[in-house]
PDB file of N, CA and C in Angstrom:
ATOM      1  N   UNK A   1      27.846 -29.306  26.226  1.00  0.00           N
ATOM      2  CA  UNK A   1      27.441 -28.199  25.398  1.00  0.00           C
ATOM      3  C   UNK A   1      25.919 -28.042  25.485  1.00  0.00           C
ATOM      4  N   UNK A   2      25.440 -26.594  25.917  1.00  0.00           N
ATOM      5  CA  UNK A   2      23.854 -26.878  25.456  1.00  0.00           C
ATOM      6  C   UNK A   2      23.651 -25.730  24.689  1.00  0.00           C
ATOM      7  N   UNK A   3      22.590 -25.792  24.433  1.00  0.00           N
ATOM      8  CA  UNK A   3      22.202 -25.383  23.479  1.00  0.00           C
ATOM      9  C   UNK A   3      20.371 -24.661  23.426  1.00  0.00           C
ATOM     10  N   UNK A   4      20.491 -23.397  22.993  1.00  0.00           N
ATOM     11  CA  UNK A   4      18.663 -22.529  23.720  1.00  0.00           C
ATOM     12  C   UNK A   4      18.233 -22.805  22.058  1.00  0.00           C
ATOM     13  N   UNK A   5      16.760 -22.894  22.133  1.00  0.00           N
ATOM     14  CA  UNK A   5      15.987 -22.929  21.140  1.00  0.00           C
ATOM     15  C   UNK A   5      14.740 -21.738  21.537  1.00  0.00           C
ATOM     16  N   UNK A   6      14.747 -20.786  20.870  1.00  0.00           N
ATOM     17  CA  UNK A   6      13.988 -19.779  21.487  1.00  0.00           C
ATOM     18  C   UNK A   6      12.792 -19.754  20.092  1.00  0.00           C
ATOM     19  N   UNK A   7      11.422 -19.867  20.811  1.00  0.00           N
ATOM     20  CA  UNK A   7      10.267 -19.562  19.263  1.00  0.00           C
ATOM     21  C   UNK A   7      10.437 -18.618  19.117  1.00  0.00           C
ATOM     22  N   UNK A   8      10.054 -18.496  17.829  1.00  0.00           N
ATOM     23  CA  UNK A   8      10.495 -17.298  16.795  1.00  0.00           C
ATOM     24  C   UNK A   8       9.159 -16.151  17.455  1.00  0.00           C
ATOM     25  N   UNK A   9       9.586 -15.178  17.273  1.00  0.00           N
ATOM     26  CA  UNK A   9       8.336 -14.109  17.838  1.00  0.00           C
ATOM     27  C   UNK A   9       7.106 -14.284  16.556  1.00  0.00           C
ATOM     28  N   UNK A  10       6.001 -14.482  16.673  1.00  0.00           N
ATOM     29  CA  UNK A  10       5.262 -13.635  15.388  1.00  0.00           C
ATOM     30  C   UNK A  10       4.771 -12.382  15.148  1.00  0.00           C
ATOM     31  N   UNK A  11       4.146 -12.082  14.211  1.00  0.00           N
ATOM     32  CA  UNK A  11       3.802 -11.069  13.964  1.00  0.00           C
ATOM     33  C   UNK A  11       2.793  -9.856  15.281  1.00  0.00           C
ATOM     34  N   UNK A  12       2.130 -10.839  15.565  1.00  0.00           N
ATOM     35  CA  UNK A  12       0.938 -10.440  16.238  1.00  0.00           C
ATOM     36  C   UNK A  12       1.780  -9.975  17.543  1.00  0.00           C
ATOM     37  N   UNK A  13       2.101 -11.023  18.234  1.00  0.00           N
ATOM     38  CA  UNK A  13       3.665 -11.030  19.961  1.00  0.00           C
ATOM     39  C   UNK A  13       4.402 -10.069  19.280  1.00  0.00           C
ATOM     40  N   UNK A  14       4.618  -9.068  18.828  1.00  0.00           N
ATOM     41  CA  UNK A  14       6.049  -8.526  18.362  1.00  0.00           C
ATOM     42  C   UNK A  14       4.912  -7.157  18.380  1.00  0.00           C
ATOM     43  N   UNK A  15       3.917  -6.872  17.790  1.00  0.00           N
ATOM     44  CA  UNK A  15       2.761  -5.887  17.759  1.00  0.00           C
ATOM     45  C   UNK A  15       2.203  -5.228  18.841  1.00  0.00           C
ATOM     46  N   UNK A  16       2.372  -6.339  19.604  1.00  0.00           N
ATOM     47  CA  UNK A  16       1.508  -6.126  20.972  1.00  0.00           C
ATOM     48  C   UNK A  16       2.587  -5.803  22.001  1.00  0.00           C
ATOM     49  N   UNK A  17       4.037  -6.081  22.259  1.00  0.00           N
ATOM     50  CA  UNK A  17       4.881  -6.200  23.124  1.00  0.00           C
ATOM     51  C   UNK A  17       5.491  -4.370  23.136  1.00  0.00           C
ATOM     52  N   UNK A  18       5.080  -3.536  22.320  1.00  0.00           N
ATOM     53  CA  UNK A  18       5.516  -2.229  22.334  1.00  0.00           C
ATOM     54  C   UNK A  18       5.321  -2.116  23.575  1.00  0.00           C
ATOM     55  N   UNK A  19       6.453  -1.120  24.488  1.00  0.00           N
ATOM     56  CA  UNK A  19       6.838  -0.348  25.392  1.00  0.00           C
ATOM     57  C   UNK A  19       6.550   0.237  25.773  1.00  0.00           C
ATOM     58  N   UNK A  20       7.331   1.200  26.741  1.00  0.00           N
ATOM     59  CA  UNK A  20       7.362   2.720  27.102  1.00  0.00           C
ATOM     60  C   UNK A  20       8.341   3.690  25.487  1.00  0.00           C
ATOM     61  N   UNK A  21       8.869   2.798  25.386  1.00  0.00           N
ATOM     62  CA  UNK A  21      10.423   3.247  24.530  1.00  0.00           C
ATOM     63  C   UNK A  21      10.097   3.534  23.220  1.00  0.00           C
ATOM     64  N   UNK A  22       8.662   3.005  22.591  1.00  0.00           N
ATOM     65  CA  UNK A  22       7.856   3.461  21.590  1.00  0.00           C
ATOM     66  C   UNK A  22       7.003   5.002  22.022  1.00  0.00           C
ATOM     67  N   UNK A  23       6.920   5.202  22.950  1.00  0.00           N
ATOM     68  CA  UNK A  23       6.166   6.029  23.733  1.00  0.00           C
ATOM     69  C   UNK A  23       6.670   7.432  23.580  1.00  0.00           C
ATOM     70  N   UNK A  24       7.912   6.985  24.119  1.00  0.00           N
ATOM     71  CA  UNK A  24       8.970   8.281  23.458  1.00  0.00           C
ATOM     72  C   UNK A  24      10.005   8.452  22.408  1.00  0.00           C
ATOM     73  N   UNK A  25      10.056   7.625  21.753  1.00  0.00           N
ATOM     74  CA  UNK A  25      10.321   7.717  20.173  1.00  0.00           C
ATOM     75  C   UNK A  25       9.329   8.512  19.302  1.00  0.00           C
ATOM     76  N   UNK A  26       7.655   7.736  19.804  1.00  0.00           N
ATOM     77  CA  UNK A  26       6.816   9.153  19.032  1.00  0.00           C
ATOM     78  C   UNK A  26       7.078  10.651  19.597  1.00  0.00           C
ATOM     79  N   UNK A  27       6.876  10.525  20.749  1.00  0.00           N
ATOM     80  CA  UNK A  27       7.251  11.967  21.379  1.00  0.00           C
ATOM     81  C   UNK A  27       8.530  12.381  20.654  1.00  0.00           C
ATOM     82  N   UNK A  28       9.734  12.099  20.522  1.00  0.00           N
ATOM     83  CA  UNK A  28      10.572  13.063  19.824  1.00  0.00           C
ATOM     84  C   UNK A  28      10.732  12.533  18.131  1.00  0.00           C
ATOM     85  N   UNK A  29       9.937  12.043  17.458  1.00  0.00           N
ATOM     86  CA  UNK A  29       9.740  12.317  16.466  1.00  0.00           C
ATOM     87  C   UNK A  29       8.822  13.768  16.065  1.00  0.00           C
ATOM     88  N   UNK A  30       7.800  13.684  16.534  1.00  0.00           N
ATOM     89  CA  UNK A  30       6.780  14.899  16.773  1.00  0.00           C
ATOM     90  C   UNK A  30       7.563  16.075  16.638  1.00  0.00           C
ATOM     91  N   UNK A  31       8.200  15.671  17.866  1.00  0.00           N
ATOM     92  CA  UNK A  31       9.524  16.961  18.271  1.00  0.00           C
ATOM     93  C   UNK A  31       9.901  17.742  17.250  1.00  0.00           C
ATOM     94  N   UNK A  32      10.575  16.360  16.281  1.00  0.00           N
ATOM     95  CA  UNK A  32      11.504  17.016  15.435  1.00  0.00           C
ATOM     96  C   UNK A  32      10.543  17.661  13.894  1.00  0.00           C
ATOM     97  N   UNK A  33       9.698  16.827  13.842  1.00  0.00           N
ATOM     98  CA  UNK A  33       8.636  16.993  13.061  1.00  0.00           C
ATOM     99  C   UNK A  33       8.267  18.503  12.899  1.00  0.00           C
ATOM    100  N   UNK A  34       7.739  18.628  13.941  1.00  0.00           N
ATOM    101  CA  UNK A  34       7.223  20.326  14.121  1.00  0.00           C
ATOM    102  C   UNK A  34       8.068  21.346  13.977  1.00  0.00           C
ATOM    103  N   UNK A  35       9.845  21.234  14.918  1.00  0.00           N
ATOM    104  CA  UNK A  35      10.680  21.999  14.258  1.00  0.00           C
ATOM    105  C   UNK A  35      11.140  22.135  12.926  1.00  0.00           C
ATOM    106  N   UNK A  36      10.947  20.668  12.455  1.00  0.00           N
ATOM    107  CA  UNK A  36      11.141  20.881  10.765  1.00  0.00           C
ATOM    108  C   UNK A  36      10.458  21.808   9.924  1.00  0.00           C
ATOM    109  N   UNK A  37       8.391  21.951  10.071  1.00  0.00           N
ATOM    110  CA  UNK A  37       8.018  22.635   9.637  1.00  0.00           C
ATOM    111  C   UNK A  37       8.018  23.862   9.771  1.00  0.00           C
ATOM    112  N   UNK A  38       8.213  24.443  11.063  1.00  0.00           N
ATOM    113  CA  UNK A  38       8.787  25.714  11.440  1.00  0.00           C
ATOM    114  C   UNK A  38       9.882  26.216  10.897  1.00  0.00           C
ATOM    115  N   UNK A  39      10.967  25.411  10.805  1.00  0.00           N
ATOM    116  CA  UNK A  39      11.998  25.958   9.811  1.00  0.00           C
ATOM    117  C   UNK A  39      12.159  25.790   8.576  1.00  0.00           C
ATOM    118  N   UNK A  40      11.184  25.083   7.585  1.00  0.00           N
ATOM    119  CA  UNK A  40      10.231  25.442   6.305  1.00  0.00           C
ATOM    120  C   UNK A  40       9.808  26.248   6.288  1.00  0.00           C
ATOM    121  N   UNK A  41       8.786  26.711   6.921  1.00  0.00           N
ATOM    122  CA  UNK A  41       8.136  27.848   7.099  1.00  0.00           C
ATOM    123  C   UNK A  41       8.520  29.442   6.759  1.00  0.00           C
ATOM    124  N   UNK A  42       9.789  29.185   7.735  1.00  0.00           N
ATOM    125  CA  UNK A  42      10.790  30.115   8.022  1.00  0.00           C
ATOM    126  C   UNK A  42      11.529  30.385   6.353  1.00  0.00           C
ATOM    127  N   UNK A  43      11.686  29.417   5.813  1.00  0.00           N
ATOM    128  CA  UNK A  43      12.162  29.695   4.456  1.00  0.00           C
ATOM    129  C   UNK A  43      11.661  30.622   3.319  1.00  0.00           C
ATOM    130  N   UNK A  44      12.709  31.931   3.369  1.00  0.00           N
ATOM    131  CA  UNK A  44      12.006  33.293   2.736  1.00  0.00           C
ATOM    132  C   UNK A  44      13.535  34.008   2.301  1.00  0.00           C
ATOM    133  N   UNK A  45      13.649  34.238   1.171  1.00  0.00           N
ATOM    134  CA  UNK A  45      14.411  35.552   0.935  1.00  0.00           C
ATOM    135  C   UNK A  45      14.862  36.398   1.940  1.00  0.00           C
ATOM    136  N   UNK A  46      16.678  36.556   2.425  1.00  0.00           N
ATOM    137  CA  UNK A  46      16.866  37.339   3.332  1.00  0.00           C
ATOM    138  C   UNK A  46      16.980  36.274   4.705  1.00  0.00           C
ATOM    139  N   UNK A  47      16.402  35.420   4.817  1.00  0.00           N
ATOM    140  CA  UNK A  47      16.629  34.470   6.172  1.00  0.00           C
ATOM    141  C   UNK A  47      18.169  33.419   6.180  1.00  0.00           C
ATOM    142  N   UNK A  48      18.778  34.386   7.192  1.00  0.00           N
ATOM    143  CA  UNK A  48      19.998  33.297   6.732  1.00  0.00           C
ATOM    144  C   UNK A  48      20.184  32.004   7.643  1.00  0.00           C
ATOM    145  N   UNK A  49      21.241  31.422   7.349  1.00  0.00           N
ATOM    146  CA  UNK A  49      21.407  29.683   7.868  1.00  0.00           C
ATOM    147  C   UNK A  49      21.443  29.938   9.286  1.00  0.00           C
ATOM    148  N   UNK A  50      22.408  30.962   9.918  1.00  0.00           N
ATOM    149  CA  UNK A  50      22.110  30.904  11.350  1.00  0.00           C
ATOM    150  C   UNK A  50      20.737  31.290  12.202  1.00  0.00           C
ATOM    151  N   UNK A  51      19.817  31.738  11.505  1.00  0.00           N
ATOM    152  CA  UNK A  51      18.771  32.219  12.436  1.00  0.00           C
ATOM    153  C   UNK A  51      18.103  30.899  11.838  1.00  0.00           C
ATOM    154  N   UNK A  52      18.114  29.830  10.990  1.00  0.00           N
ATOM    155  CA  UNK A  52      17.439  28.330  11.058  1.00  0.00           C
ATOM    156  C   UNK A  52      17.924  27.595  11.799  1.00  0.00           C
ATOM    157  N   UNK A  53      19.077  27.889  11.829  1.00  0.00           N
ATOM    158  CA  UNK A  53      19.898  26.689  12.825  1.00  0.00           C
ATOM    159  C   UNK A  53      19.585  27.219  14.374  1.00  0.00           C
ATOM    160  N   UNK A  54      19.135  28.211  15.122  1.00  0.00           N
ATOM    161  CA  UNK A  54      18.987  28.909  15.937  1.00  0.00           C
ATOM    162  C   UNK A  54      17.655  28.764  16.008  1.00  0.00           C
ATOM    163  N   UNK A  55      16.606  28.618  15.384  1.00  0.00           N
ATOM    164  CA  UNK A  55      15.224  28.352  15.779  1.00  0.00           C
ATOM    165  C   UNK A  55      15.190  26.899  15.737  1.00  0.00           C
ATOM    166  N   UNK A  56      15.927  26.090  15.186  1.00  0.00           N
ATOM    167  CA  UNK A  56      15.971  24.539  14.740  1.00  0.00           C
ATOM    168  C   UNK A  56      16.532  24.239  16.504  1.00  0.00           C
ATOM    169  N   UNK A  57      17.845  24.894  17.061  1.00  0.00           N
ATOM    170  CA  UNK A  57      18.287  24.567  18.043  1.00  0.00           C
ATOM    171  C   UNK A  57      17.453  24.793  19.534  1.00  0.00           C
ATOM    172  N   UNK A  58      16.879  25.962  19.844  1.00  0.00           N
ATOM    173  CA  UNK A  58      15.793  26.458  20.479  1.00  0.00           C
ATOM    174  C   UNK A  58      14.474  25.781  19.971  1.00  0.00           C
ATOM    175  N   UNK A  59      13.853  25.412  19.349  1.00  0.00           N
ATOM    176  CA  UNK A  59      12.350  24.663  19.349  1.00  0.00           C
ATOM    177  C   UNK A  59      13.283  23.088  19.628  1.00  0.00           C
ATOM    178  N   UNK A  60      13.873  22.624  19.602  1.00  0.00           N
ATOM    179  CA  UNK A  60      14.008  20.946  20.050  1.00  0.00           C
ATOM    180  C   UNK A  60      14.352  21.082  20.916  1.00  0.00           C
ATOM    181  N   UNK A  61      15.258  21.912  21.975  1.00  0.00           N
ATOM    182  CA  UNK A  61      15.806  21.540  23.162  1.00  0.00           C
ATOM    183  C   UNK A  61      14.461  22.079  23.987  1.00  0.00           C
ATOM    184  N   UNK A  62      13.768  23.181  23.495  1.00  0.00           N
ATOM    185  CA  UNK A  62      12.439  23.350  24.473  1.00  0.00           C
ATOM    186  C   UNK A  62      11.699  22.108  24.287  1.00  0.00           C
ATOM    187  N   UNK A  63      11.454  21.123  23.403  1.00  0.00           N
ATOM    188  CA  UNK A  63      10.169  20.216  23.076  1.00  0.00           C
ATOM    189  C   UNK A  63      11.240  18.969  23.881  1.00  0.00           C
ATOM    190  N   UNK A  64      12.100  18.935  24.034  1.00  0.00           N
ATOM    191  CA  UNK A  64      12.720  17.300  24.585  1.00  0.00           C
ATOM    192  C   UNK A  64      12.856  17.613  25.734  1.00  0.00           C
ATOM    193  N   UNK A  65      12.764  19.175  26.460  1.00  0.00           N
ATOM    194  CA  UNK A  65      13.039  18.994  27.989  1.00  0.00           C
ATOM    195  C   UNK A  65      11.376  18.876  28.376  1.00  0.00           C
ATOM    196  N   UNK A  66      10.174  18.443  27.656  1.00  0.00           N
ATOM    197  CA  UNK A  66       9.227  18.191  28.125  1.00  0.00           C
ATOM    198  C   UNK A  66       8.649  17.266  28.058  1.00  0.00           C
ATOM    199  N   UNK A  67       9.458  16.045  27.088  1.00  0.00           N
ATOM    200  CA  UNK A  67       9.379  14.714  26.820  1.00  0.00           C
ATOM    201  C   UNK A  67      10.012  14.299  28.545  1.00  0.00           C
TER     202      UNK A  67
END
């Protein structure tokens, strides 16, 4: 039987070891970020659910095909 003993990561090794994969996690947070406020924005008397869901769907698929 054996058996792995792996050191524990610390704080600092775990800080420093970020990626590419952090890289684009901010990138489509942003993404979604900005379409959010745009479709806040958009929030007015008379604006109905499909033309949010329709600018919500069109601003993320344009911002992730450039991620």
């Amino acid at each position: 039987m054996l058996f792995f003993f792996f050191k524990q990561k610390t704080a600092y090794e775990i800080v420093r070891s970020r990626g590419l994969g952090d890289v684009y996690k901010r990138q489509v947070y942003d993404a979604v970020l900005s379409v959010q406020k745009d479709c806040v924005a958009m929030l007015k008397p008379g604006v109905t659910y499909d033309e949010l869901q329709n600018r919500a769907r069109e601003g993320l698929v344009l911002s992730l095909i450039h991620i």
